[in-house]
Each structure stands twice: as C-alpha cells, then as structure tokens.
ModelCIF file with pLDDT and N, C-alpha, C, O atoms, coordinates in Angstrom:
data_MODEL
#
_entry.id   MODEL 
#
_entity.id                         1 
_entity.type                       polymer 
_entity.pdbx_number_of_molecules   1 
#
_entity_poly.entity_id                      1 
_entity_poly.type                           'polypeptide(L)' 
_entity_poly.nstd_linkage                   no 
_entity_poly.nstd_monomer                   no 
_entity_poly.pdbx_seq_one_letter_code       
;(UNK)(UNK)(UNK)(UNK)(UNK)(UNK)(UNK)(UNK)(UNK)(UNK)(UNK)(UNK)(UNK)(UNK)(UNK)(UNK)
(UNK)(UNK)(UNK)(UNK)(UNK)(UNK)(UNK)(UNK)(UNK)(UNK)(UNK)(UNK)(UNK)(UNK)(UNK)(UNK)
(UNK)(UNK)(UNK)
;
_entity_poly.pdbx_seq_one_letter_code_can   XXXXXXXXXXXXXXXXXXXXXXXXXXXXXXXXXXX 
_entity_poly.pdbx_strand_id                 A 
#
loop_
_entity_poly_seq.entity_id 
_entity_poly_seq.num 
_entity_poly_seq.mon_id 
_entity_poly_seq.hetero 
1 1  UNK n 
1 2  UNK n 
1 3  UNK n 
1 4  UNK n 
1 5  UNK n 
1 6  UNK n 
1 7  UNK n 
1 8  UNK n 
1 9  UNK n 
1 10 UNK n 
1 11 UNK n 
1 12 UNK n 
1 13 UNK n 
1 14 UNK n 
1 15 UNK n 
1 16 UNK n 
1 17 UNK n 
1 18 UNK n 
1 19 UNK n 
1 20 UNK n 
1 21 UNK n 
1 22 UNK n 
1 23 UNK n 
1 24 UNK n 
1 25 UNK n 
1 26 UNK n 
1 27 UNK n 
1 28 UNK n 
1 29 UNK n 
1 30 UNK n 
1 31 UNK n 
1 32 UNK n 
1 33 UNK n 
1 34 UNK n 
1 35 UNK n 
#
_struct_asym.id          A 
_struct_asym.entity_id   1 
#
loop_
_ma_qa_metric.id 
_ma_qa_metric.mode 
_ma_qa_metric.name 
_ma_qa_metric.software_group_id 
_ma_qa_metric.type 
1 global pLDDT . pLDDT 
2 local  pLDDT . pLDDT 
#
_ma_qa_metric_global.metric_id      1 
_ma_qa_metric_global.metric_value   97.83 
_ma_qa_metric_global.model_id       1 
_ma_qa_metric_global.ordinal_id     1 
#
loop_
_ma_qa_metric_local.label_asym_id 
_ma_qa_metric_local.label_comp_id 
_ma_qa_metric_local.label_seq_id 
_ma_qa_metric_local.metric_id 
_ma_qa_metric_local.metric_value 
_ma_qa_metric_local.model_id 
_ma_qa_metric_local.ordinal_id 
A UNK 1  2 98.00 1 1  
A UNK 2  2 98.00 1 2  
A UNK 3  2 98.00 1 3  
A UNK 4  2 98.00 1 4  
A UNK 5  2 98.00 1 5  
A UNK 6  2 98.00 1 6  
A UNK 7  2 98.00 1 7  
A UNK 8  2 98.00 1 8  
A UNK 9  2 97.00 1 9  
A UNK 10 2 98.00 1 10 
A UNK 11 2 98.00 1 11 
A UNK 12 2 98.00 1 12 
A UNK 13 2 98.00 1 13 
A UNK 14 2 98.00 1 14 
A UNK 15 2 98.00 1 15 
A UNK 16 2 98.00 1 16 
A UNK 17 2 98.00 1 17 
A UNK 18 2 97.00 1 18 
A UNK 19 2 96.00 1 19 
A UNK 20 2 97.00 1 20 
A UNK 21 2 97.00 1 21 
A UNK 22 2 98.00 1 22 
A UNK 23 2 98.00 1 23 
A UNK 24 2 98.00 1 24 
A UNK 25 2 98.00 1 25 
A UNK 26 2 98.00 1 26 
A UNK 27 2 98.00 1 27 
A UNK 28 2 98.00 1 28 
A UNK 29 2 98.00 1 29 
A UNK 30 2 98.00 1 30 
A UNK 31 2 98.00 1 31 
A UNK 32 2 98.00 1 32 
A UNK 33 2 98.00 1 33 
A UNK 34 2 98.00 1 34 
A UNK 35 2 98.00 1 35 
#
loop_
_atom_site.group_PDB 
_atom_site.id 
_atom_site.type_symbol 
_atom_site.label_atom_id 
_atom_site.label_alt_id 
_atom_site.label_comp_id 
_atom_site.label_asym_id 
_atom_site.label_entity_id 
_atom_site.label_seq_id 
_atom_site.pdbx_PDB_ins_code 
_atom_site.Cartn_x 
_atom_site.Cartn_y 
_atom_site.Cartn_z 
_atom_site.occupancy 
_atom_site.B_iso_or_equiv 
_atom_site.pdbx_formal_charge 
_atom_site.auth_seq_id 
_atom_site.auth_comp_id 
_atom_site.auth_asym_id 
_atom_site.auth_atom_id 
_atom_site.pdbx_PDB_model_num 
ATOM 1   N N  . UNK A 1 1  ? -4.696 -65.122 45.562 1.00 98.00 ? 1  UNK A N  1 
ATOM 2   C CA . UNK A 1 1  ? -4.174 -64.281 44.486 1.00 98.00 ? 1  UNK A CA 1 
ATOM 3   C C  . UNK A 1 1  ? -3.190 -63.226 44.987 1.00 98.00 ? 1  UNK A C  1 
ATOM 4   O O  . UNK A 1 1  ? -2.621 -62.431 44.239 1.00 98.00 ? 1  UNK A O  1 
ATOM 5   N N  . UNK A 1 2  ? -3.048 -63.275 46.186 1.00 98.00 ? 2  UNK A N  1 
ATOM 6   C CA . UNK A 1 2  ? -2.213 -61.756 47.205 1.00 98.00 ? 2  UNK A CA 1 
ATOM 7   C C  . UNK A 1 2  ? -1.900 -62.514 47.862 1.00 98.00 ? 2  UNK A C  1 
ATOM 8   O O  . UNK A 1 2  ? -2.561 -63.498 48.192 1.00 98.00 ? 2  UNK A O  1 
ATOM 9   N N  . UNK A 1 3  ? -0.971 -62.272 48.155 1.00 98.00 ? 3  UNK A N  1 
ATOM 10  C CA . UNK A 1 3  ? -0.471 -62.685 49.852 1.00 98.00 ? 3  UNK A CA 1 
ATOM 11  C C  . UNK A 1 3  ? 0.285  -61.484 50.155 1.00 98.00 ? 3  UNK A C  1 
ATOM 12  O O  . UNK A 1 3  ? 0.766  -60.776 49.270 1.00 98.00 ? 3  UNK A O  1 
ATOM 13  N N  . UNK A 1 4  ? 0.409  -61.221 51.536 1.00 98.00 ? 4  UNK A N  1 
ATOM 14  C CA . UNK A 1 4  ? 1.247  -59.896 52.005 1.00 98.00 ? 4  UNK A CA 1 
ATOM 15  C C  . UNK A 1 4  ? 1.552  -60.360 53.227 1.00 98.00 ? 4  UNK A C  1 
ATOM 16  O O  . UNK A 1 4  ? 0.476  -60.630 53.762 1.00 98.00 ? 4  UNK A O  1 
ATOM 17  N N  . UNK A 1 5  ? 2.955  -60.735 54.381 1.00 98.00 ? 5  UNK A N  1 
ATOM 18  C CA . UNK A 1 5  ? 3.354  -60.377 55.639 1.00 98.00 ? 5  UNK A CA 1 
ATOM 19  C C  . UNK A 1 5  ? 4.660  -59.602 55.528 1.00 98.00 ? 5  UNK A C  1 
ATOM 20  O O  . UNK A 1 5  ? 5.628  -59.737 54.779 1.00 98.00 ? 5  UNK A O  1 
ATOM 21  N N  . UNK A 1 6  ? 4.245  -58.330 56.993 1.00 98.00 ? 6  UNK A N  1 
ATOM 22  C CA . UNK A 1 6  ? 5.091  -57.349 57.342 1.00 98.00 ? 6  UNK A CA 1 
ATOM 23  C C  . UNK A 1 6  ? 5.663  -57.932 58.619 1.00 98.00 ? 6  UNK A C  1 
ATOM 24  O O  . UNK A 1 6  ? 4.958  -58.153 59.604 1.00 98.00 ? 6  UNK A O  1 
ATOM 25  N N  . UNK A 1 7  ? 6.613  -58.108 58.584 1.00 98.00 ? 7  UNK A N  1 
ATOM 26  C CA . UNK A 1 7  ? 7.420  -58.183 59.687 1.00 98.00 ? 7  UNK A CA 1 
ATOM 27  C C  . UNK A 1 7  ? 7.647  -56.922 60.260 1.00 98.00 ? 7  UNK A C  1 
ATOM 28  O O  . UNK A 1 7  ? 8.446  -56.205 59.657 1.00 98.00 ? 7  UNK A O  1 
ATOM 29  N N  . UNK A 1 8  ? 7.166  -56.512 61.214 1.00 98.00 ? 8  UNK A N  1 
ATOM 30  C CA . UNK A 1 8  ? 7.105  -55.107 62.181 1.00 98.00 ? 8  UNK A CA 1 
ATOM 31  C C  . UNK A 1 8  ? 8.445  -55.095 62.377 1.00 98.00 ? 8  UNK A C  1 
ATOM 32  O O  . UNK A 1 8  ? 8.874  -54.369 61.480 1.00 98.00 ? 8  UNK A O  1 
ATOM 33  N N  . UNK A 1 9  ? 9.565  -55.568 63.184 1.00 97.00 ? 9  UNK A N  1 
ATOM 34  C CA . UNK A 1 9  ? 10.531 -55.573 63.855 1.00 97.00 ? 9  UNK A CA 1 
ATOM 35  C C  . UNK A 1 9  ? 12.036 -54.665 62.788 1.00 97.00 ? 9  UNK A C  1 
ATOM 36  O O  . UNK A 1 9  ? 12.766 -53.675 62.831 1.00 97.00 ? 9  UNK A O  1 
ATOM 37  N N  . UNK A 1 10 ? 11.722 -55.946 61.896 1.00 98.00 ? 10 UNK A N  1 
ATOM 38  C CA . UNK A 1 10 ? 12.902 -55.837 61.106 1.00 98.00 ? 10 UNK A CA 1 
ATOM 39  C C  . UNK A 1 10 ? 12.474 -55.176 59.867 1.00 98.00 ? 10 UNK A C  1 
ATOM 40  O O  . UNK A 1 10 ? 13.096 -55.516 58.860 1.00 98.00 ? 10 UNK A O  1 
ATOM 41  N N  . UNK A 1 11 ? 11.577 -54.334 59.733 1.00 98.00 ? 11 UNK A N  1 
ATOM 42  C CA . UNK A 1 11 ? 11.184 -54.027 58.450 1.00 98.00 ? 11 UNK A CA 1 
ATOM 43  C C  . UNK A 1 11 ? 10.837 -54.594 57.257 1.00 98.00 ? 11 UNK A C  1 
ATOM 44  O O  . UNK A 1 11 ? 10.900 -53.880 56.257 1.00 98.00 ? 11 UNK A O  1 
ATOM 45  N N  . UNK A 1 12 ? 10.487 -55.714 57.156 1.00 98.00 ? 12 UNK A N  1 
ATOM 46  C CA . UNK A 1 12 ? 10.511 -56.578 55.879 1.00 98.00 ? 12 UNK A CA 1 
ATOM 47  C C  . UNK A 1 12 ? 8.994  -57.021 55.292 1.00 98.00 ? 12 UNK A C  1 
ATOM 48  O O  . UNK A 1 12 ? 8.175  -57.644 55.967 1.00 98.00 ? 12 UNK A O  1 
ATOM 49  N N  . UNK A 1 13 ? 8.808  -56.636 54.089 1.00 98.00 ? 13 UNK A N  1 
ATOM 50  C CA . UNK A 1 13 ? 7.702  -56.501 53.795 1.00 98.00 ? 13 UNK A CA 1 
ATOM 51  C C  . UNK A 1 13 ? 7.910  -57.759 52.869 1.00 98.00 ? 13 UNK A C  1 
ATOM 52  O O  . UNK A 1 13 ? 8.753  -57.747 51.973 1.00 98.00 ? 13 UNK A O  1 
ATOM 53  N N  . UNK A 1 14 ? 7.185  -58.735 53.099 1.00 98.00 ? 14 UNK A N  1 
ATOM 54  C CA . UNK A 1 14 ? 7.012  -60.321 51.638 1.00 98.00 ? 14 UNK A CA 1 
ATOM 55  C C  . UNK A 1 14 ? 6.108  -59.388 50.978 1.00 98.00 ? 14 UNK A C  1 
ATOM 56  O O  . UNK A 1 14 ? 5.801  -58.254 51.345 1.00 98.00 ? 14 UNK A O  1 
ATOM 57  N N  . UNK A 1 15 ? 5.762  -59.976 50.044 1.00 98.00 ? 15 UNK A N  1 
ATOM 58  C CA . UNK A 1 15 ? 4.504  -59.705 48.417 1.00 98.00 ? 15 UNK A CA 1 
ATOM 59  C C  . UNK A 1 15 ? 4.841  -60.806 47.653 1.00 98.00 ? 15 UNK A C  1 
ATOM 60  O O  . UNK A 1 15 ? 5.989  -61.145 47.366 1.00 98.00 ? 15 UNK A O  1 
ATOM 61  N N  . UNK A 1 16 ? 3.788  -61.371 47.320 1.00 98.00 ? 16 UNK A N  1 
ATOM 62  C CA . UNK A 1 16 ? 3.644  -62.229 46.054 1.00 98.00 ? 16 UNK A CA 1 
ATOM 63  C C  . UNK A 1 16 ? 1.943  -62.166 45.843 1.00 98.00 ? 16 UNK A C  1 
ATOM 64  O O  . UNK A 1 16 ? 0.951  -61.996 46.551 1.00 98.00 ? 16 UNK A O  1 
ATOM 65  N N  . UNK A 1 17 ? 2.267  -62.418 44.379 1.00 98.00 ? 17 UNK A N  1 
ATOM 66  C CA . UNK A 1 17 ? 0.869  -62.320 43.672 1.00 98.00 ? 17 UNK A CA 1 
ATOM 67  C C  . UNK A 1 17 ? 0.923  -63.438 42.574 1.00 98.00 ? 17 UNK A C  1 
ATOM 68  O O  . UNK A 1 17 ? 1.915  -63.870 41.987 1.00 98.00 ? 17 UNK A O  1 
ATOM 69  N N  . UNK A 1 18 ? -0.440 -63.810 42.441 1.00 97.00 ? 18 UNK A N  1 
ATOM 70  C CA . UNK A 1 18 ? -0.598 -65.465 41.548 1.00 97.00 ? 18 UNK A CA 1 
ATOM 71  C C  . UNK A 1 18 ? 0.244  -65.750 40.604 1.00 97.00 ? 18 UNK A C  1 
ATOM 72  O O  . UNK A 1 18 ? -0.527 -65.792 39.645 1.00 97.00 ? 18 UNK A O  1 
ATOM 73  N N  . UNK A 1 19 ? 1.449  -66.013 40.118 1.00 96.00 ? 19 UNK A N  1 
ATOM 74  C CA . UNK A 1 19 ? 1.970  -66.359 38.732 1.00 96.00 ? 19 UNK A CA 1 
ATOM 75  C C  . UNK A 1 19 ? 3.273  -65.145 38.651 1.00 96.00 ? 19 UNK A C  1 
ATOM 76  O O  . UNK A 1 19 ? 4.146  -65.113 37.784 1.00 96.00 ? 19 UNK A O  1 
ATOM 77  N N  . UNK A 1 20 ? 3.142  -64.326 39.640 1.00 97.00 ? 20 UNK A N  1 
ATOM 78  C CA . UNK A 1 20 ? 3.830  -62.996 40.053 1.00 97.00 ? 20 UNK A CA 1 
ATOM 79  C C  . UNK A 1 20 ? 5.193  -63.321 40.671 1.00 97.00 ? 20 UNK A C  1 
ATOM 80  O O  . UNK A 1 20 ? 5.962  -62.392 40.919 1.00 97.00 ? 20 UNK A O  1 
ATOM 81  N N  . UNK A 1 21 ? 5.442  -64.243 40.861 1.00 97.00 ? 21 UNK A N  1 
ATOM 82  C CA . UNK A 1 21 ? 6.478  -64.786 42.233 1.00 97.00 ? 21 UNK A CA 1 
ATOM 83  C C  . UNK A 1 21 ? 6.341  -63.803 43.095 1.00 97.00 ? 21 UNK A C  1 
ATOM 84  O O  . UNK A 1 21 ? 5.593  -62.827 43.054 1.00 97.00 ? 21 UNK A O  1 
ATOM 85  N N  . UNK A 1 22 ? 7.395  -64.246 44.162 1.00 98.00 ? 22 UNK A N  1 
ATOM 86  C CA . UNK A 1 22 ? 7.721  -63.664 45.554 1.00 98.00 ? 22 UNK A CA 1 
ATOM 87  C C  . UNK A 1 22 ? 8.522  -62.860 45.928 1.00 98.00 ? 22 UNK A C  1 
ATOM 88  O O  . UNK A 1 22 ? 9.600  -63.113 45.390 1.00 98.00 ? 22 UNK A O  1 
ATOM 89  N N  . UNK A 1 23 ? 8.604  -61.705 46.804 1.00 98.00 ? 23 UNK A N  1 
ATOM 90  C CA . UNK A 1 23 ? 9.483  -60.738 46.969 1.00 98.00 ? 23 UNK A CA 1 
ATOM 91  C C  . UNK A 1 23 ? 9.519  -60.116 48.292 1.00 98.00 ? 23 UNK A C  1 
ATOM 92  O O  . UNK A 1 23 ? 8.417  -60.080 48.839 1.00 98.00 ? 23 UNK A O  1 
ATOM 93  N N  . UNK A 1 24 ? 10.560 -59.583 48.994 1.00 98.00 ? 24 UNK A N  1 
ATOM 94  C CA . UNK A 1 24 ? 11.083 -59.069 50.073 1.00 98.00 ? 24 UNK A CA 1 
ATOM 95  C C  . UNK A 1 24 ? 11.659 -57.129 49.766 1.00 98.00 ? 24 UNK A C  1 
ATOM 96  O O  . UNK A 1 24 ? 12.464 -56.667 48.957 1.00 98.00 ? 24 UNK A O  1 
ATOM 97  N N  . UNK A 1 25 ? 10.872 -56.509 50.739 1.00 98.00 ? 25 UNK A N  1 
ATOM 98  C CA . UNK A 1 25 ? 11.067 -55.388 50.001 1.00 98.00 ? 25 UNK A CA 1 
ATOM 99  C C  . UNK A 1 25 ? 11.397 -55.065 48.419 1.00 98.00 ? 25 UNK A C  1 
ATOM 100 O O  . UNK A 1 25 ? 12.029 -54.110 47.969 1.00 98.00 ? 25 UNK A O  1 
ATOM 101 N N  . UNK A 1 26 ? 10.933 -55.877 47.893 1.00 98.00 ? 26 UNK A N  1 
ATOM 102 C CA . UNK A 1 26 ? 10.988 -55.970 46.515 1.00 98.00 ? 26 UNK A CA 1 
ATOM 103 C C  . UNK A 1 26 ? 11.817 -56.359 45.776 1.00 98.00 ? 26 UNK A C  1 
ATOM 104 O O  . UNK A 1 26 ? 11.831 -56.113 44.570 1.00 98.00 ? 26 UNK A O  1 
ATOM 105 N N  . UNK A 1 27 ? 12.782 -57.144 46.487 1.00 98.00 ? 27 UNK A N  1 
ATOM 106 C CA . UNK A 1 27 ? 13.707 -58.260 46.113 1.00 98.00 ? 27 UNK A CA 1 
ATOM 107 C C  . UNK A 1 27 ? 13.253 -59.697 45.817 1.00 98.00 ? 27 UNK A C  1 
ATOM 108 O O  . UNK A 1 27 ? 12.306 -60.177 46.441 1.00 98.00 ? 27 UNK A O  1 
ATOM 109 N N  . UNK A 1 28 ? 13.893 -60.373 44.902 1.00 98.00 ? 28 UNK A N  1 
ATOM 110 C CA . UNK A 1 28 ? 12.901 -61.684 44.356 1.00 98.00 ? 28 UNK A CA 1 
ATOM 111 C C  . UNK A 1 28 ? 13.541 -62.795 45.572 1.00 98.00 ? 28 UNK A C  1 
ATOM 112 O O  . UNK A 1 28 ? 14.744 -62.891 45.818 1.00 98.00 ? 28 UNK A O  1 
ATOM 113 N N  . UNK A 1 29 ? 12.524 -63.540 46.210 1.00 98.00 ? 29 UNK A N  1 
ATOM 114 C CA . UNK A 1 29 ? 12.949 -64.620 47.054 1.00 98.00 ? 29 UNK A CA 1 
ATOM 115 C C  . UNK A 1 29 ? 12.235 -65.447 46.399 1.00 98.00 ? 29 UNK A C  1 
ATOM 116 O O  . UNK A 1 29 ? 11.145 -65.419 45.827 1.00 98.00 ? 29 UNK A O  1 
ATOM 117 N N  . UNK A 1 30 ? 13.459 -66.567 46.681 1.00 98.00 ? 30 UNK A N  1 
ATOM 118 C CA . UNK A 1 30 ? 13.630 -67.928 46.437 1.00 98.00 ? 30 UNK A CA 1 
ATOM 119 C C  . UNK A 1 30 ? 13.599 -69.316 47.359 1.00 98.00 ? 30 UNK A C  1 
ATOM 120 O O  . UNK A 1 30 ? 14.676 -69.910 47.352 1.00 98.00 ? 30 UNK A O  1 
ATOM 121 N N  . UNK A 1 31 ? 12.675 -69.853 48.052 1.00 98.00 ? 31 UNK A N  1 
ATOM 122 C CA . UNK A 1 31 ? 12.793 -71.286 48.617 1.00 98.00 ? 31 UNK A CA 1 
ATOM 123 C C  . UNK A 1 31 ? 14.199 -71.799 48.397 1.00 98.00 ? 31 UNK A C  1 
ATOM 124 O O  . UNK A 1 31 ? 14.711 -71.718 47.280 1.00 98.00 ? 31 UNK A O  1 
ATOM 125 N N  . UNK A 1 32 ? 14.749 -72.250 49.281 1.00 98.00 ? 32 UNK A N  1 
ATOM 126 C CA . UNK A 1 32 ? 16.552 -72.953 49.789 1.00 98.00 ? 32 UNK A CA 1 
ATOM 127 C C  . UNK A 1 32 ? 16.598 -74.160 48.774 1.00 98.00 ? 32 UNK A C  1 
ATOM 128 O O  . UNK A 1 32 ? 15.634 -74.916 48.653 1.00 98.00 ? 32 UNK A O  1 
ATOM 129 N N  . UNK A 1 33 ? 17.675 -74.295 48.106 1.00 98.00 ? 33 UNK A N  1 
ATOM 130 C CA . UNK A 1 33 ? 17.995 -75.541 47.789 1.00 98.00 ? 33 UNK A CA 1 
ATOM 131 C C  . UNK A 1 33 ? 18.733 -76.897 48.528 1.00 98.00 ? 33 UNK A C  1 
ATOM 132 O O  . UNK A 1 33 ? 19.419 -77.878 48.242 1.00 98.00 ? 33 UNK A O  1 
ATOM 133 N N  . UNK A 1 34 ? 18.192 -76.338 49.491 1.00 98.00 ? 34 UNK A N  1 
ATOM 134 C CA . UNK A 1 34 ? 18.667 -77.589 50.375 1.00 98.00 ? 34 UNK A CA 1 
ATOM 135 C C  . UNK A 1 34 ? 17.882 -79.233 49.846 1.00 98.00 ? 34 UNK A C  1 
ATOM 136 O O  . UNK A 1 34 ? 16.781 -79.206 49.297 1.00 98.00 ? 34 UNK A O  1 
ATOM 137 N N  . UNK A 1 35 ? 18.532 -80.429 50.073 1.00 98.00 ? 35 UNK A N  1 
ATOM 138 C CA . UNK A 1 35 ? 18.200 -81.025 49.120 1.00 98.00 ? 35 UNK A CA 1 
ATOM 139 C C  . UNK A 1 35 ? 17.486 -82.507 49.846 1.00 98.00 ? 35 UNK A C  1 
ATOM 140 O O  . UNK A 1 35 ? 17.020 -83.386 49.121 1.00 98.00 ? 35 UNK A O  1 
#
C-alpha cells in the first residue's frame, strides 16, 4: 500500500501509494515507452 526509496546521494525521494501513482520529489513518474 506504501512504497518509499530515498536515494541518499542525489536527493531523490520515490513515493507511491495503492491507486495513488508514483512520484519523485513529488513529481509524477512514468515507466519509458520504449516499445
């Protein structure tokens, strides 16, 4: 229902929560459309 990794180095905090999508310092990330 949570997920959370901090990348120490570079500052970057992921968050996503169930049905919540995903986010980078609180920017929405998206999986690549590579095909």
């Amino acid at each position: 229902v949570i997920g959370v990794v901090y990348e120490v180095n570079l500052d970057e905090c992921f968050r996503a929560v169930r049905g919540g999508g995903a986010f980078c310092n609180e920017e929405p990330i998206r999986v690549s459309g590579t095909p």
